[in-house]
Protein backbone atom coordinates (compact mmCIF):
# COMPACT_ATOMS: atom_id res chain seq x y z
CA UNK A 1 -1.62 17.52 28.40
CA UNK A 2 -3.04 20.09 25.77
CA UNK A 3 0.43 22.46 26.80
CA UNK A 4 3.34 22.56 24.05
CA UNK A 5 6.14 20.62 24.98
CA UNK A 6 9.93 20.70 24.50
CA UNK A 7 10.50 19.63 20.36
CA UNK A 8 13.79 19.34 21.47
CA UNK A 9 13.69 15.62 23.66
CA UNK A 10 15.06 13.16 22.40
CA UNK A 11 14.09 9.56 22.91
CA UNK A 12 17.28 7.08 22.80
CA UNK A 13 15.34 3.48 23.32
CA UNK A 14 13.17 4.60 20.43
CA UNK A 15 15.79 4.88 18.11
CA UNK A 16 17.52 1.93 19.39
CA UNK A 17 13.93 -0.11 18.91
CA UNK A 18 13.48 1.61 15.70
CA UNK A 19 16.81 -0.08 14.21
CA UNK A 20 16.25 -3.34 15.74
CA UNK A 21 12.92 -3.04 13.66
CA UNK A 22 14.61 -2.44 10.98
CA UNK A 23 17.08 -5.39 10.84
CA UNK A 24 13.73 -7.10 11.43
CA UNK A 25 12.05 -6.61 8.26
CA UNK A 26 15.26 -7.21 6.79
CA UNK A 27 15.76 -10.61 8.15
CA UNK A 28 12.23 -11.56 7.76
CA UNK A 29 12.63 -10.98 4.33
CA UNK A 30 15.74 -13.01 3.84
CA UNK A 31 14.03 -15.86 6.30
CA UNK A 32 11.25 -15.51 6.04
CA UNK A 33 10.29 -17.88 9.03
CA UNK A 34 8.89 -15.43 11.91
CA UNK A 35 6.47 -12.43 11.33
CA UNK A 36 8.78 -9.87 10.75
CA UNK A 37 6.20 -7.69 8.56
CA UNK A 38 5.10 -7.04 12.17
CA UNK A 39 7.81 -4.31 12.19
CA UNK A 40 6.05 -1.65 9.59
CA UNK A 41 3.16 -1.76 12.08
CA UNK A 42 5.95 -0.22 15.11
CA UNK A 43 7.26 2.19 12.19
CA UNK A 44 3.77 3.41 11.77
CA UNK A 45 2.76 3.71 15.41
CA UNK A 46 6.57 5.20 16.24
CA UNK A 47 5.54 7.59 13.45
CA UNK A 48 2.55 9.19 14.60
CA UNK A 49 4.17 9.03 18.14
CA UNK A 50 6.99 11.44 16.64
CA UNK A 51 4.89 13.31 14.50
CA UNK A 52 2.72 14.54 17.56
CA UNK A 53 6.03 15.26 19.23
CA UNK A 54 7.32 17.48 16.66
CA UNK A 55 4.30 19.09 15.30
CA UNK A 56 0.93 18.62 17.68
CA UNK A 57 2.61 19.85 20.60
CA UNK A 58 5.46 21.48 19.57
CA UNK A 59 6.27 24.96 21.33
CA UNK A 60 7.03 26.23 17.76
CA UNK A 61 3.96 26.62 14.90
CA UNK A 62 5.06 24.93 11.60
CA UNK A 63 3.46 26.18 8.13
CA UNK A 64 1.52 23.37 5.79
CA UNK A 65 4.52 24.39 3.54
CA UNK A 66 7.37 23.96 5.76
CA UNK A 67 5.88 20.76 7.11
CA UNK A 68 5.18 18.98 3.52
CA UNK A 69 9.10 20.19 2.35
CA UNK A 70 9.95 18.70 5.62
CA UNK A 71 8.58 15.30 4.96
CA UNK A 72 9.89 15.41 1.40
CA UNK A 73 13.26 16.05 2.47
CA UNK A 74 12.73 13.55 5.12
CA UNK A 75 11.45 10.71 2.72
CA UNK A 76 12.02 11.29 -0.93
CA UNK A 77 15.94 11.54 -1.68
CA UNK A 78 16.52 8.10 0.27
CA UNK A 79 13.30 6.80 -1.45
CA UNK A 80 14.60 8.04 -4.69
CA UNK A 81 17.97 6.32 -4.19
CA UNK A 82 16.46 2.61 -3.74
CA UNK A 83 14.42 2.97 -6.56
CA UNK A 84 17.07 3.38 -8.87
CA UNK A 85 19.00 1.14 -7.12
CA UNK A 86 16.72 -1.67 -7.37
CA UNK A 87 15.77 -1.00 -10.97
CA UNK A 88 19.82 -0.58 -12.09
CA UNK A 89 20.34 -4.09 -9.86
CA UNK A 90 17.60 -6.46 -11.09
CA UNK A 91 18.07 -5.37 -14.64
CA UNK A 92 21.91 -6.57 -14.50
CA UNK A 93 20.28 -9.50 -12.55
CA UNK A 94 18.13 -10.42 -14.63
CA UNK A 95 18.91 -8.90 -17.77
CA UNK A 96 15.86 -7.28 -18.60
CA UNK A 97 13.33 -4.30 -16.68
CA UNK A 98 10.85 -5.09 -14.17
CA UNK A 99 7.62 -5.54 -15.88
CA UNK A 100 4.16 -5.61 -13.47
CA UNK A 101 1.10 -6.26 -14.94
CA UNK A 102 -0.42 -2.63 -13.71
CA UNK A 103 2.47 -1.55 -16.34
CA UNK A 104 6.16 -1.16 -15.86
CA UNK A 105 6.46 2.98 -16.63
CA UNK A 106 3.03 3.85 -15.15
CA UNK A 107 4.00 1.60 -11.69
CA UNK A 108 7.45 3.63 -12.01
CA UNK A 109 5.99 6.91 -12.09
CA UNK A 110 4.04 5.98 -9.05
CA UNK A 111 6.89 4.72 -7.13
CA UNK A 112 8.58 8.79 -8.18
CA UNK A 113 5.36 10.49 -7.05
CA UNK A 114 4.68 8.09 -3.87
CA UNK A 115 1.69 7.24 -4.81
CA UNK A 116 2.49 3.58 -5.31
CA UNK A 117 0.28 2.06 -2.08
CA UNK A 118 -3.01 4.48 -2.23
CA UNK A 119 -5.01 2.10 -4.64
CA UNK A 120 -4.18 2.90 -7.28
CA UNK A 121 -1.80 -0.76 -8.45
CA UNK A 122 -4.56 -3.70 -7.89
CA UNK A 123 -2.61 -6.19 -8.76
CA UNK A 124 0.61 -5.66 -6.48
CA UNK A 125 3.39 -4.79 -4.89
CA UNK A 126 5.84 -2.93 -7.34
CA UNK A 127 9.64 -2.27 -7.48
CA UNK A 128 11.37 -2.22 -4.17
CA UNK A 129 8.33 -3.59 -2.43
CA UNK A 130 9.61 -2.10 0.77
CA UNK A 131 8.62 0.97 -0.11
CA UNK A 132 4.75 0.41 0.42
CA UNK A 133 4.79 1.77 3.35
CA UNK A 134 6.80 5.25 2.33
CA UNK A 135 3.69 6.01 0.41
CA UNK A 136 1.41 5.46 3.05
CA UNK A 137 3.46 7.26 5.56
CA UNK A 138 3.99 9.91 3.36
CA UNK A 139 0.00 10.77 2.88
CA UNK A 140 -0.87 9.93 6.13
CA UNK A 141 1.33 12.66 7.44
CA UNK A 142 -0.54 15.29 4.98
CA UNK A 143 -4.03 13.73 6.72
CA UNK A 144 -2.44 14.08 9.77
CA UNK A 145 -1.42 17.90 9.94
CA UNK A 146 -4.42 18.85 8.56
CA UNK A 147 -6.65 16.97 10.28
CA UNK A 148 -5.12 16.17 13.80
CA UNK A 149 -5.54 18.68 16.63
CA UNK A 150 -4.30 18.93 20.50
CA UNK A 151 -8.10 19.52 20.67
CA UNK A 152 -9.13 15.92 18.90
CA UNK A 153 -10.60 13.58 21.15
CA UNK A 154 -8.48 10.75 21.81
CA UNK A 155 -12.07 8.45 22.21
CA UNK A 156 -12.28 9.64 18.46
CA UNK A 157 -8.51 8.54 17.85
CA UNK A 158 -9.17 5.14 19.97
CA UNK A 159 -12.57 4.69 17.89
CA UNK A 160 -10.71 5.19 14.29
CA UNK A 161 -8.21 2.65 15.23
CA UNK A 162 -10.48 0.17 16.57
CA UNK A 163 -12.89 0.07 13.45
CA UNK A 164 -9.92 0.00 10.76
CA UNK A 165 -8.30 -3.04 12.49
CA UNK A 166 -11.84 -4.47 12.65
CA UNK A 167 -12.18 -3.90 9.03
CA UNK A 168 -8.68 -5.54 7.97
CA UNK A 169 -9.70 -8.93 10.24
CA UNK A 170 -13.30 -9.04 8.81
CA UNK A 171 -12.02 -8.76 5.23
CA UNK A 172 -8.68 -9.86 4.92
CA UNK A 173 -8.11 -12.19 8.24
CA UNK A 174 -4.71 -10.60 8.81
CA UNK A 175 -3.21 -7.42 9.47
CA UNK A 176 -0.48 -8.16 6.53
CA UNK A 177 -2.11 -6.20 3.69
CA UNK A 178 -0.68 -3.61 1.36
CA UNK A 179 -1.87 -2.72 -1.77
CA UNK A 180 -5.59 -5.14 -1.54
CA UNK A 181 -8.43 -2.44 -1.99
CA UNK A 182 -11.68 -2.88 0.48
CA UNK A 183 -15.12 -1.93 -1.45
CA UNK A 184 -13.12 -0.94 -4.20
CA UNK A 185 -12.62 2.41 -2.41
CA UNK A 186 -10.70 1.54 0.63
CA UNK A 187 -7.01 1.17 0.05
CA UNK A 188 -6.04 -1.82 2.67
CA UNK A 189 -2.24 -0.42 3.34
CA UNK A 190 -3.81 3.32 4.42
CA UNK A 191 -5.98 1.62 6.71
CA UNK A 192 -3.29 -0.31 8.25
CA UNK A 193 -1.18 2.54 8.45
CA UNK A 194 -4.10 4.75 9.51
CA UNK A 195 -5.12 2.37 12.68
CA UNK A 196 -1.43 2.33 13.86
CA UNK A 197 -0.46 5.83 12.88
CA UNK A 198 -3.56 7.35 15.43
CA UNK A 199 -2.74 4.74 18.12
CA UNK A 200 0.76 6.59 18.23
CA UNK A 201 -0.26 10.43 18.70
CA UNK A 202 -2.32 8.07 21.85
CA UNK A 203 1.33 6.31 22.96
CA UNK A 204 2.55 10.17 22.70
CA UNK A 205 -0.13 11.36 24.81
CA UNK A 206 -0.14 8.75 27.51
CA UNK A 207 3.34 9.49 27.55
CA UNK A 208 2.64 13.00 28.09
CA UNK A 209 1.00 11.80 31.19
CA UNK A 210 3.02 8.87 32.81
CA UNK A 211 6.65 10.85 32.73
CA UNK A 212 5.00 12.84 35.33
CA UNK A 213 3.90 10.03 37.80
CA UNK A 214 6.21 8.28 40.29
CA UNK A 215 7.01 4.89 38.82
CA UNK A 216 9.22 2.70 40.74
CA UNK A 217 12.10 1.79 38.26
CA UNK A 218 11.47 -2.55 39.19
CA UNK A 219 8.20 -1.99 37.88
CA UNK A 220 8.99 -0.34 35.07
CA UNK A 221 11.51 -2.61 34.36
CA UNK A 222 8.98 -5.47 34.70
CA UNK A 223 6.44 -3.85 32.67
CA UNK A 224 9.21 -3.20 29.36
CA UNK A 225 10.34 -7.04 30.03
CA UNK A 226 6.63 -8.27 29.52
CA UNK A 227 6.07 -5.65 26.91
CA UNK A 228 9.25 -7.33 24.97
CA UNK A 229 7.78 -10.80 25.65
CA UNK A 230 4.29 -9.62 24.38
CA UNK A 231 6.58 -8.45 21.23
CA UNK A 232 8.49 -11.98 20.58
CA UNK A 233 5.21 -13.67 21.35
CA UNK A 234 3.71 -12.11 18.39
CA UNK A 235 6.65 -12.16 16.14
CA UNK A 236 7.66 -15.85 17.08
CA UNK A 237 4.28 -17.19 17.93
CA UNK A 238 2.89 -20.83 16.17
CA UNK A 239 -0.24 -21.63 15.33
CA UNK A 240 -4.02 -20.17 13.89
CA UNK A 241 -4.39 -19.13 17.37
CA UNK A 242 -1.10 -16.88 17.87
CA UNK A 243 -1.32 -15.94 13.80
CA UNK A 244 -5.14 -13.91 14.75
CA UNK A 245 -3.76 -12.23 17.69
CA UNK A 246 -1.47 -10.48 14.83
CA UNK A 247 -4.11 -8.23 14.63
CA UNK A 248 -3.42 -6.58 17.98
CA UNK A 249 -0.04 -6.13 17.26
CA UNK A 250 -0.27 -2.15 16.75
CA UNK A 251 -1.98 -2.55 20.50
CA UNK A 252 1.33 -3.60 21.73
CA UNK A 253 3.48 -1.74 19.92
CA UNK A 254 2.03 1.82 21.31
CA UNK A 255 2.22 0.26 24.61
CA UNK A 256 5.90 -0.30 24.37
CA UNK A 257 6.39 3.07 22.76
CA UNK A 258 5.36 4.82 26.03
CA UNK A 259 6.48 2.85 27.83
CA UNK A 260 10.47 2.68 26.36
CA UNK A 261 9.60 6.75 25.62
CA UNK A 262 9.85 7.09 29.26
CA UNK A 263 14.14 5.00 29.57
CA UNK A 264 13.37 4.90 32.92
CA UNK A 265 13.63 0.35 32.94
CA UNK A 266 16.64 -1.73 32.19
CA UNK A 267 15.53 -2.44 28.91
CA UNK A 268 15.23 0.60 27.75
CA UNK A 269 18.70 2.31 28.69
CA UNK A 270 20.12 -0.99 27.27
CA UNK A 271 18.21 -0.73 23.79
CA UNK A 272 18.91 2.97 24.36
CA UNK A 273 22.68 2.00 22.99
CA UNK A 274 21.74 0.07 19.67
CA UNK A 275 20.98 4.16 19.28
CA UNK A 276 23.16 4.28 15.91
CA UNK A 277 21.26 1.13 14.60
CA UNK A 278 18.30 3.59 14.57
CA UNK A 279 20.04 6.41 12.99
CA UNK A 280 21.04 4.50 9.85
CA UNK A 281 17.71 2.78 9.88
CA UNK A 282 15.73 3.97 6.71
CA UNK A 283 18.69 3.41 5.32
CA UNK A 284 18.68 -0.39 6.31
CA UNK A 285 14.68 -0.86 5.10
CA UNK A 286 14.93 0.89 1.54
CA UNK A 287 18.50 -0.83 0.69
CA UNK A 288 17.98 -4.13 2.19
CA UNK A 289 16.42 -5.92 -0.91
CA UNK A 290 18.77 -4.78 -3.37
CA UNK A 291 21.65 -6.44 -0.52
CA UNK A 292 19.29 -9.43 -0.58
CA UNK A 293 19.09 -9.67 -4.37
CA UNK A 294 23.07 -9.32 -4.90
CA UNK A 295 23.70 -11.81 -2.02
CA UNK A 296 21.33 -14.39 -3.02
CA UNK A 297 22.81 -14.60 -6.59
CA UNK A 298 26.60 -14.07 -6.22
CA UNK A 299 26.69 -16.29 -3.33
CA UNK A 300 24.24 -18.64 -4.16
CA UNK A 301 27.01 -21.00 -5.92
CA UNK A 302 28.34 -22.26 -2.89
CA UNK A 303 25.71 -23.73 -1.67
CA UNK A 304 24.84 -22.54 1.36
CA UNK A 305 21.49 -21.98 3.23
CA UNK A 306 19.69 -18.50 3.81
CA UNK A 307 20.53 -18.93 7.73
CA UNK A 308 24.46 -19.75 6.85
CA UNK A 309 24.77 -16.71 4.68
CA UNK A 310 23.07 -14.31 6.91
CA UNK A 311 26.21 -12.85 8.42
CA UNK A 312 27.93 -11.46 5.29
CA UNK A 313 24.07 -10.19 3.97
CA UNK A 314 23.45 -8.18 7.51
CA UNK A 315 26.73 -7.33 7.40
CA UNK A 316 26.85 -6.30 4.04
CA UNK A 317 23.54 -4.47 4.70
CA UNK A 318 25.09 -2.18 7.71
CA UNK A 319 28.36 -1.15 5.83
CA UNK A 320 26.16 -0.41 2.96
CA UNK A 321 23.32 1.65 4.85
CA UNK A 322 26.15 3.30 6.88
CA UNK A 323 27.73 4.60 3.60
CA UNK A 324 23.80 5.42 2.02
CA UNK A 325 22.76 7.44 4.89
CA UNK A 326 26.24 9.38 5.05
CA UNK A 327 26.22 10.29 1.24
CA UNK A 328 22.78 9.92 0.31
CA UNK A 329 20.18 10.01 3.03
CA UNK A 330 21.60 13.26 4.75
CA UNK A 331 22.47 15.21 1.68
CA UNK A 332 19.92 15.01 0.45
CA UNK A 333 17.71 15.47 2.86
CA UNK A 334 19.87 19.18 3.83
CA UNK A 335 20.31 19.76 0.25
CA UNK A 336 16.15 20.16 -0.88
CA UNK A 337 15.74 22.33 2.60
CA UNK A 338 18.59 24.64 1.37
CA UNK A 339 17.18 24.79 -1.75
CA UNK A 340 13.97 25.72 -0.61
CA UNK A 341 15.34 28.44 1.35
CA UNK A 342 18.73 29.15 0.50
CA UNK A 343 19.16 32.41 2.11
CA UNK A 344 19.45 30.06 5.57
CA UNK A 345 22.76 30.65 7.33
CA UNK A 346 24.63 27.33 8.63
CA UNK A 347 23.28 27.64 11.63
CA UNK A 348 19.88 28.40 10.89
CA UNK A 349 20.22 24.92 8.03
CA UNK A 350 21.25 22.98 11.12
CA UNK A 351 18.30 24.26 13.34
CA UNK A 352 16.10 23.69 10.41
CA UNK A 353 17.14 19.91 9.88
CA UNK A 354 17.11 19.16 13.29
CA UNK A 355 12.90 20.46 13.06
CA UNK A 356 12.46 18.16 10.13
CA UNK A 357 13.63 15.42 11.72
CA UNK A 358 15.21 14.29 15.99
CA UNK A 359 16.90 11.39 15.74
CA UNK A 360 13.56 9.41 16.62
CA UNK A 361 12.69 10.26 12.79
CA UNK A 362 14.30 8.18 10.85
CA UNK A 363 11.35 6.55 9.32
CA UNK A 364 8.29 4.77 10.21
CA UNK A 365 8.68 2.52 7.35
């Protein structure tokens, strides 16, 4: 297990479950009637699933350097983009700048420096509220490549995640928490992200072990089928009851990870083919409320409900992300790793942003 593997793989049903996630958070959003917030918590525990991939036990070594300009290019030019976006849209919406009452230019210059969900904004959420989770991801990559080793214990991993979920339910009674700090030194949305982000590089390594066993494809199939009812259970579930077992929801999700890792079930070569869903999908979570903004207020005249408009705002939302990720997302992302090393030949770019990011990278977020 402790051997460098092939960088190269590439996992299909992940990306295909990564988009679906997406559309989740987006719907959930515009609904608001299931518990779609559910979603960041797969992002998170897909993230330190592909982290581990590409770095942990990747054949090649990658410097600090390389691997922070990686992320950056990964994260920040699609980050940047639905900023401005959402700050050039509400202001013709509403005719006037966000204001927040941790202060409109110091909360901006947070959101610019991701650092708007490390504890630093007590009193909210700020600008495209999405974006919470960028931040977190974003430092808990850093933690991760320094900290993280082949030779970490996975008990330690296991033990991390256990205690920062108990933490959440003992203080906040649910695992949906962003920006709420915990002793006044414990920034709620890290921990979250923390508790799924280690029970990935644990889906990655229990991966690393059951592609090597003979599984017969029924049960397989069986397992992902339960796995997805697990999944709607949580997201669909009434009640106190179904509400606390919330909590367990990262649990899940790094079970179906390795287990749709593997595409050896039904579901998973199916899923496997909503593949381009997951390639535009950071796209889809950073542009979706400034879709849901525009669509609320210049169709809100004819009277319709949330659930008869959501046609034109989804589709509105894919067009839109399609065109973001084409001229924005990918640009920039190639654009700040030329610049870094612009001696690179073509090929050696295209090696390069293939490194930075398979196509099971397309966020955690």
């Amino acid at each position: 297990m402790n051997q460098p593997q092939n960088s190269k793989t590439y996992f299909h049903a992940l990306d295909g479950l990564r988009g679906i996630a997406a559309v989740a958070v987006a719907l959930f959003h515009w609904l608001l009637s299931f518990a779609g917030f559910l979603a960041v918590d797969f992002f998170l525990v897909l993230s330190g699933f592909i982290l581990a991939h590409r770095y942990l036990y990747s054949e090649r070594e990658v410097s600090t350097g390389r691997f922070v300009l990686s992320r950056i290019a990964r994260l920040y030019p699609m980050h940047l983009f639905g900023l401005l976006s959402y700050a050039v849209v509400y202001t013709l919406l509403a005719g006037s700048i966000p204001r927040y009452p941790d202060g409109t230019l110091f909360t901006f210059v947070q959101q610019l420096t991701m650092t708007h969900n490390i504890g630093l904004n007590p009193h909210g959420q700020t600008w495209n509220v999405q974006s919470w989770s960028i931040s977190v991801e974003f430092w808990l990559n850093l933690v991760f490549f320094c900290w993280v080793r082949r030779s970490t214990s996975s008990l330690s991993l296991l033990i991390m995640s256990i205690a920062g979920l108990v933490i959440i339910h003992g203080m906040t009674g649910s695992i949906d928490t962003t920006y709420q700090n915990y002793f006044q030194v414990i920034n709620s949305g890290l921990l979250r992200g923390w508790s799924s982000f280690v029970l990935g590089v644990l889906a990655y390594r229990g991966w690393l072990w059951a592609r090597n066993q003979d599984w017969q494809p029924r049960a397989i199939t069986l397992a992902e089928l339960i796995a997805i009812l697990c999944v709607l259970a949580l997201f669909f579930g009434r009640g106190e009851s179904m509400q606390s077992m919330q909590i367990f929801a990262p649990w899940v999700f790094a079970a179906v990870v390795t287990l749709f890792a593997l595409e050896q079930g039904l579901p998973a070569r199916l899923i496997a083919r909503c593949q381009w869903l997951g390639t535009i999908s950071y796209s889809i979570y950073l542009n979706h409320l400034v879709v849901l903004m525009l669509v609320d207020t210049g169709l809100k005249g004819l009277g319709l409900s949330h659930a008869a408009l959501t046609p034109i705002y989804l589709g509105g939302l894919l067009v839109y992300s399609m065109a973001t990720y084409r001229w924005i997302e990918l640009p920039g992302k190639t654009w700040l790793l030329h610049l870094a090393s612009p001696g690179r030949t073509d090929r050696q770019e295209k090696t390069a942003e293939e490194e930075s990011s398979t196509r099971t990278d397309r966020h955690s977020g």
